[in-house]
N, C-alpha and C. Protein backbone atom coordinates (compact mmCIF):
# COMPACT_ATOMS: atom_id res chain seq x y z
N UNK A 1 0.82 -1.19 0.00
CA UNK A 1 0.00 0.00 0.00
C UNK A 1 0.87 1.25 0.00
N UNK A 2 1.68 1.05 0.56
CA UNK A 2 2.60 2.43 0.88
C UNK A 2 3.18 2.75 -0.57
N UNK A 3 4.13 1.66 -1.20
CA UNK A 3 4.62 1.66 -2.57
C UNK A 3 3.58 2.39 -3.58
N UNK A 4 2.05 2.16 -3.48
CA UNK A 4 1.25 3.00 -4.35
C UNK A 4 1.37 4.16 -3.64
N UNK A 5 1.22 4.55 -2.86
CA UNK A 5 0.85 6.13 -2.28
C UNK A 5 2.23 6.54 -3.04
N UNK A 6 3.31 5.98 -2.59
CA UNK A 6 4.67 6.46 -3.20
C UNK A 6 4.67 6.90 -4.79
N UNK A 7 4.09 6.05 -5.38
CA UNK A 7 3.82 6.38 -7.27
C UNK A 7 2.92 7.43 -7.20
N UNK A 8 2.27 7.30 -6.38
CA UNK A 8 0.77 8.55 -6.84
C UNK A 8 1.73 9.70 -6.48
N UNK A 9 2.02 9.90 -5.71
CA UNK A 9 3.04 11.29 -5.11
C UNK A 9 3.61 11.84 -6.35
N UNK A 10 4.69 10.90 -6.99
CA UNK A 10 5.59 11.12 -7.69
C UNK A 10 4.81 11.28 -9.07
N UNK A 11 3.77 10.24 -9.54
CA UNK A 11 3.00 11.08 -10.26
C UNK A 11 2.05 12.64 -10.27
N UNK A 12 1.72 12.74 -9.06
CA UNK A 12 1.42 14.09 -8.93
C UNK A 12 2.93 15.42 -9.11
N UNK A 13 4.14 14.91 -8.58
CA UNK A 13 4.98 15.68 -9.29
C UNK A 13 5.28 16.01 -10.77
N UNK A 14 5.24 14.51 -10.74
CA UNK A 14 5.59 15.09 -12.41
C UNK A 14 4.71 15.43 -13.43
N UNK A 15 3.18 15.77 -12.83
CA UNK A 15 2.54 16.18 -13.52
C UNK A 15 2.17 17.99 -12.84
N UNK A 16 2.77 17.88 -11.78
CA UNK A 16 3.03 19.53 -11.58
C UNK A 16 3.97 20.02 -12.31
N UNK A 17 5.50 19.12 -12.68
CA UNK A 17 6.93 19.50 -13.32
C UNK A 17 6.52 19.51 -14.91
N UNK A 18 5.19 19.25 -15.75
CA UNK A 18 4.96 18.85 -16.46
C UNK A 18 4.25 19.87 -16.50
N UNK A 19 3.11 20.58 -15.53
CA UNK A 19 2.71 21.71 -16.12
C UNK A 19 3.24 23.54 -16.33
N UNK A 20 4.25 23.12 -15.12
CA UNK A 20 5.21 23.97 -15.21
C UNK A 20 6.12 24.62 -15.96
N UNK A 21 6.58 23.33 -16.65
CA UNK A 21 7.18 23.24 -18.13
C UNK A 21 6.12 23.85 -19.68
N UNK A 22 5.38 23.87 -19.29
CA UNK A 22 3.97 24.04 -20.14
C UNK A 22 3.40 25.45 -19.83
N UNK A 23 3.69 25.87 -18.75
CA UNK A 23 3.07 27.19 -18.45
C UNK A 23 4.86 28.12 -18.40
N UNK A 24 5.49 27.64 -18.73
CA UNK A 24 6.62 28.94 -19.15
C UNK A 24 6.95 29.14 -20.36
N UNK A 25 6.62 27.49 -21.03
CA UNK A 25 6.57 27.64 -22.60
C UNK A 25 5.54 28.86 -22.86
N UNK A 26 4.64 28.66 -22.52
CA UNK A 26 3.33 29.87 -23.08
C UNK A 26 3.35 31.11 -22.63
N UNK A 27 4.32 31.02 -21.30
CA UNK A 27 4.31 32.72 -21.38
C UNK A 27 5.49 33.38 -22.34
N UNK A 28 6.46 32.45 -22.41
CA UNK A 28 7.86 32.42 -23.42
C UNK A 28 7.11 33.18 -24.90
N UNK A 29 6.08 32.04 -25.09
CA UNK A 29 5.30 32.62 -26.39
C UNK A 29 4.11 33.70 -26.24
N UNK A 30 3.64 33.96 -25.18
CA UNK A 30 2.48 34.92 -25.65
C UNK A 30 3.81 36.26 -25.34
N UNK A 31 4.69 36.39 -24.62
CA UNK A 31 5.90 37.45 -25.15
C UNK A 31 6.34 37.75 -26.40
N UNK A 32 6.55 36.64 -27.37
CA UNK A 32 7.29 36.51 -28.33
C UNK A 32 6.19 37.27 -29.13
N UNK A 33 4.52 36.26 -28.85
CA UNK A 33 3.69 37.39 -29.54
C UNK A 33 3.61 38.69 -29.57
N UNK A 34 3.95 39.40 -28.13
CA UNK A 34 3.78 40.75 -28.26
C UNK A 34 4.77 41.35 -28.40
N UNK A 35 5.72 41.02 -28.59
CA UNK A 35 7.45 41.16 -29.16
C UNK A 35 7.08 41.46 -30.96
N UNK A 36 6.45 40.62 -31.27
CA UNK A 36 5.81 40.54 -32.69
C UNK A 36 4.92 41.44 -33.34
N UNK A 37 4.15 42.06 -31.89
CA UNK A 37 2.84 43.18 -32.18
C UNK A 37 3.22 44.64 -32.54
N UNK A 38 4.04 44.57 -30.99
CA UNK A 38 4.92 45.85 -31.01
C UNK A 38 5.25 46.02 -32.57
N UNK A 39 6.84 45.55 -32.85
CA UNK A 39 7.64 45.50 -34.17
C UNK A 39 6.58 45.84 -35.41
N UNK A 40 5.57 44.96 -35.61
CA UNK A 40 4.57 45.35 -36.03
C UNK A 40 4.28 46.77 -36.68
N UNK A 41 3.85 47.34 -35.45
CA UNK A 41 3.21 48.64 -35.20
C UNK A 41 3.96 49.75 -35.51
N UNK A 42 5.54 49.34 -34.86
CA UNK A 42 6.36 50.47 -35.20
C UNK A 42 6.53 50.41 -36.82
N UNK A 43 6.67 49.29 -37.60
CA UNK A 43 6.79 49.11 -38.91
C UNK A 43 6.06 50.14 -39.66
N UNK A 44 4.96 50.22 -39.08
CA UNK A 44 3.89 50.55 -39.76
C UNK A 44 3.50 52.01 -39.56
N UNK A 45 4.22 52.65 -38.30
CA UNK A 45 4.69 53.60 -37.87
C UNK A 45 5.31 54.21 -38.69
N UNK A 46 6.97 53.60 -39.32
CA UNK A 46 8.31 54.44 -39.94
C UNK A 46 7.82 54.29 -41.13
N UNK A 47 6.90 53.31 -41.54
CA UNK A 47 6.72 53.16 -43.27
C UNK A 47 5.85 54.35 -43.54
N UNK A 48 4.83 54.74 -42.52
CA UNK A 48 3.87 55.55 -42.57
C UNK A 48 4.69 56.97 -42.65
N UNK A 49 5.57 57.37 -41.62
CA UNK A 49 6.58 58.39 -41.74
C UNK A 49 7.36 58.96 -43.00
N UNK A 50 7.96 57.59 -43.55
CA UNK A 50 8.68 57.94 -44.73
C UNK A 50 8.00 57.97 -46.25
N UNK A 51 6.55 57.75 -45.72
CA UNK A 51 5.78 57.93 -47.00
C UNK A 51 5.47 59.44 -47.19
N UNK A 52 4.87 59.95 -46.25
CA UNK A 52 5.43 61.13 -45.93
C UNK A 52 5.96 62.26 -46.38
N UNK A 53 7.42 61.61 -45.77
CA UNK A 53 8.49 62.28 -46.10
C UNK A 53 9.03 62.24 -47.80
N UNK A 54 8.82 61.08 -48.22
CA UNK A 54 8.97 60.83 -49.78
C UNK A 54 7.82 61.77 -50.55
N UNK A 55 6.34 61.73 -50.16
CA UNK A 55 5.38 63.08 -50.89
C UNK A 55 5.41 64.40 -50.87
N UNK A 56 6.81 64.67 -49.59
CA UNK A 56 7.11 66.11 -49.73
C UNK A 56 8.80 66.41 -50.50
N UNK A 57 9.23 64.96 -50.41
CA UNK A 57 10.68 65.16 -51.53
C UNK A 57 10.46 65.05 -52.61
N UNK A 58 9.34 64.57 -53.07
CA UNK A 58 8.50 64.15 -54.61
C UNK A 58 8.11 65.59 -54.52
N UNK A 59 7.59 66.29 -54.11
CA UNK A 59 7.28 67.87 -54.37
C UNK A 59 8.13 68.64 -54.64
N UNK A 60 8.88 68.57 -53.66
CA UNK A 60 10.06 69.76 -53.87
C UNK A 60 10.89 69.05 -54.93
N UNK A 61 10.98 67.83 -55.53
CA UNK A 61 11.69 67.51 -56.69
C UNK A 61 10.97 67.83 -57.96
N UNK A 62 9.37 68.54 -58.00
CA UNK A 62 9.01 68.83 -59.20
C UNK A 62 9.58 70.33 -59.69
N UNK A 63 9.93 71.33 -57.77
CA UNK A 63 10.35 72.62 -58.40
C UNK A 63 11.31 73.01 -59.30
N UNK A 64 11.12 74.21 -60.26
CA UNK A 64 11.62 74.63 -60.76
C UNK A 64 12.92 75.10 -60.47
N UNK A 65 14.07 75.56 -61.19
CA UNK A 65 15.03 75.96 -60.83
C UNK A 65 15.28 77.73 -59.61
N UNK A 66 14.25 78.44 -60.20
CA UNK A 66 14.42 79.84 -59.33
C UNK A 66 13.12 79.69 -58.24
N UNK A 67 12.62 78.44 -58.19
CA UNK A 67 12.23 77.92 -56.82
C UNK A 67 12.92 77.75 -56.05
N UNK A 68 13.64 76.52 -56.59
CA UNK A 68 14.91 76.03 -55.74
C UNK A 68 15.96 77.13 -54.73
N UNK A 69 16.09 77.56 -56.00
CA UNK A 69 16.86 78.77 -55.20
C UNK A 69 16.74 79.31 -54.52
N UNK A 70 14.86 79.65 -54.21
CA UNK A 70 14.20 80.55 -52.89
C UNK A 70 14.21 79.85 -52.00
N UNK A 71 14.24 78.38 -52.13
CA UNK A 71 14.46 77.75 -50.87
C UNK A 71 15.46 76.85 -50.44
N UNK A 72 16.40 77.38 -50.82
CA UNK A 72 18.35 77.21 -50.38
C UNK A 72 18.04 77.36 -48.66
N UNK A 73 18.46 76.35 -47.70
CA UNK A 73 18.79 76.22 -46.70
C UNK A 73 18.06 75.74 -45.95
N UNK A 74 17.56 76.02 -44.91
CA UNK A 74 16.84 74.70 -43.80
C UNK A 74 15.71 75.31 -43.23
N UNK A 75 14.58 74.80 -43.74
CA UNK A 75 13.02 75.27 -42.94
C UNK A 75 12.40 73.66 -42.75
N UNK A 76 11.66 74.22 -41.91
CA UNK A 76 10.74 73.04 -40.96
C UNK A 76 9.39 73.33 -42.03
N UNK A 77 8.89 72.28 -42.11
CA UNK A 77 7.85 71.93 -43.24
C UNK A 77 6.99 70.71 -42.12
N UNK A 78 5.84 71.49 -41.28
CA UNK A 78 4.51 70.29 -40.44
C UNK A 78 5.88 69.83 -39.34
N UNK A 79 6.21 68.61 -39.66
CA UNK A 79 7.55 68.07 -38.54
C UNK A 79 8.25 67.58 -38.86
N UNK A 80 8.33 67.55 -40.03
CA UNK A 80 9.84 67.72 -41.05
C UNK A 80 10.77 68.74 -41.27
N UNK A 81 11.71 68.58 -41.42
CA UNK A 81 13.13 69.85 -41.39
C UNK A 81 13.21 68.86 -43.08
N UNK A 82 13.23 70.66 -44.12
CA UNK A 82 14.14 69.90 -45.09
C UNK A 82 15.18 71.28 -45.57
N UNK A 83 16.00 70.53 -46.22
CA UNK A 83 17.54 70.84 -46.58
C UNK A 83 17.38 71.09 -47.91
N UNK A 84 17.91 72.24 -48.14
CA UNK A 84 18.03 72.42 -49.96
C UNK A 84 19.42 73.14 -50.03
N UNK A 85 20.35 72.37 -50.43
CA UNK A 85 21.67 72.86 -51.28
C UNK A 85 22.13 73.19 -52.73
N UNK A 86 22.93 74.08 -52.89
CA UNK A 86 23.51 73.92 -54.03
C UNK A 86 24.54 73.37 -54.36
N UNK A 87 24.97 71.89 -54.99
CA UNK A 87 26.15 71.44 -54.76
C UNK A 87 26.65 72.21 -56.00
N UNK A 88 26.23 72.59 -57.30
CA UNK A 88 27.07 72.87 -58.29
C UNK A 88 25.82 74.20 -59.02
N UNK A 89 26.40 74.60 -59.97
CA UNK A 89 25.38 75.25 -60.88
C UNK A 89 24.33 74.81 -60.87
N UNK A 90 24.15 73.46 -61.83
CA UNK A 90 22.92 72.62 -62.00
C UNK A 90 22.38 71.93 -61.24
N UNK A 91 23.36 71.84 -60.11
CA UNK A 91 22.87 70.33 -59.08
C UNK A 91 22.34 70.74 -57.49
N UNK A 92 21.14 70.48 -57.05
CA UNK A 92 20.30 70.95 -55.88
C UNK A 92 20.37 69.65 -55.29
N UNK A 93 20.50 69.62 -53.91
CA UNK A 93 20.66 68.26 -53.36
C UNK A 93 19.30 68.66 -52.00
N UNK A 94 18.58 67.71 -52.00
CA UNK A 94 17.55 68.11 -51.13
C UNK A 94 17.48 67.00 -49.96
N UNK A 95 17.25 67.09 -48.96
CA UNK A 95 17.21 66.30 -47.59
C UNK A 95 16.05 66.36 -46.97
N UNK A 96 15.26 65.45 -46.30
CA UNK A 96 14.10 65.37 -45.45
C UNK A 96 13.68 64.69 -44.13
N UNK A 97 13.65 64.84 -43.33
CA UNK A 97 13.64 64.34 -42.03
C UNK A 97 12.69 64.89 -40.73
N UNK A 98 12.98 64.18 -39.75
CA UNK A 98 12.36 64.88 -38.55
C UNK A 98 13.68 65.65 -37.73
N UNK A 99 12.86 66.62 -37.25
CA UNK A 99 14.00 67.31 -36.53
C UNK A 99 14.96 67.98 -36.73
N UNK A 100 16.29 68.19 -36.57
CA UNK A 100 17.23 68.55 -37.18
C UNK A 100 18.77 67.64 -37.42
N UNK A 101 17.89 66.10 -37.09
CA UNK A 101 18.97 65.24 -37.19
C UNK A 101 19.38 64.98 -39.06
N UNK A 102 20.05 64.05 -38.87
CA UNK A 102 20.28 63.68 -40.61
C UNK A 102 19.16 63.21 -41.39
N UNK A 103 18.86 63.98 -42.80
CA UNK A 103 17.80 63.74 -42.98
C UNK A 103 17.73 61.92 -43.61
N UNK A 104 15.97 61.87 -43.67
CA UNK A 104 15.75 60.25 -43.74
C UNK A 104 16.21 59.79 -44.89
N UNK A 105 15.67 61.16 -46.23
CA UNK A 105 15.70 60.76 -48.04
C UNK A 105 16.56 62.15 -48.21
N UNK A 106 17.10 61.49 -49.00
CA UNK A 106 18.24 62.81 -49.88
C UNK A 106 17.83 62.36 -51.01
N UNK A 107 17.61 63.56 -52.17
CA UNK A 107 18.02 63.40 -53.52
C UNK A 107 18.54 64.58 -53.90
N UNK A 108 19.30 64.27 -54.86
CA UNK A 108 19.84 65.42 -55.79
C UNK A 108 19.11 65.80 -56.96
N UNK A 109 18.89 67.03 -57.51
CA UNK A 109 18.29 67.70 -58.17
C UNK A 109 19.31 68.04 -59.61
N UNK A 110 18.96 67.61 -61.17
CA UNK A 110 19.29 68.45 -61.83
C UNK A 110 18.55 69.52 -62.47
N UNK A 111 18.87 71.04 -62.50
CA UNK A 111 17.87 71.94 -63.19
C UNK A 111 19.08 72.35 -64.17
N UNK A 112 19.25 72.73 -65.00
CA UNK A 112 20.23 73.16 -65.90
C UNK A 112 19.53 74.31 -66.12
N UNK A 113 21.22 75.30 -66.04
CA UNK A 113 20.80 77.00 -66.00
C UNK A 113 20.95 77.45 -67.46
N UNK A 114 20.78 78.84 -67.72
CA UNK A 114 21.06 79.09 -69.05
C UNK A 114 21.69 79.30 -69.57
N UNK A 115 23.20 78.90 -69.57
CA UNK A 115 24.15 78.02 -70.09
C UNK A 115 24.03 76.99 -70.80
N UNK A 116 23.28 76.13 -69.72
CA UNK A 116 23.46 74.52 -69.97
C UNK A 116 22.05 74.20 -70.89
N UNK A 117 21.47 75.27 -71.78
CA UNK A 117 20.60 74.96 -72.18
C UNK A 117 20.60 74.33 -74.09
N UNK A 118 22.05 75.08 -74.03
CA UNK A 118 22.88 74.72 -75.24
C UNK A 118 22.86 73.41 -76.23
């Protein structure tokens, strides 16, 4: 009699060590899920940002050349900072971002002056 009480015991352990094992797996994973949600969200966050930021570098890449020129240097545009340089005669290099860190999209601009119309 005793020898059974002894198995039942030890079966009741290892079916506590058994759910134990089972209940850290699942919190392991409902983390991983929200590890997954998060990432997610922010994705969808920066993609949303730089779409953005690309419909106002797509703008300022349709201006004209004595546009460009009026807007040589650094203004805040909603909560974007953008950058307009002149690297050469023809060549406008434009930057877009938040803040006043480095911007997110750079492109360069050619307008050819009237010189280069030759």
């Amino acid at each position: 009699m005793r020898a059974n009480v002894s198995r039942q015991g030890f079966a009741l352990i290892e079916a506590l060590v058994a759910l134990t094992i089972v209940a850290v797996a699942g919190l392991g994973f409902v983390d991983l899920t929200a590890q997954a949600a998060r990432s997610a969200s922010r994705t969808r966050e920066v993609e949303e940002q730089l779409a953005q930021e690309d419909r106002l570098l797509t703008a300022y890449a349709l201006l004209d050349r004595q546009d460009l020129e009026q807007r040589i240097g650094r203004v805040i545009v909603g909560e974007y900072a953008l950058t307009v340089e002149r690297l050469d005669w023809s060549l406008y290099r434009v930057g877009v971002g938040i803040g006043w860190s480095a911007p997110d999209l750079v492109t360069v601009i050619y307008r050819p002056g009237p010189s280069d119309d030759q």
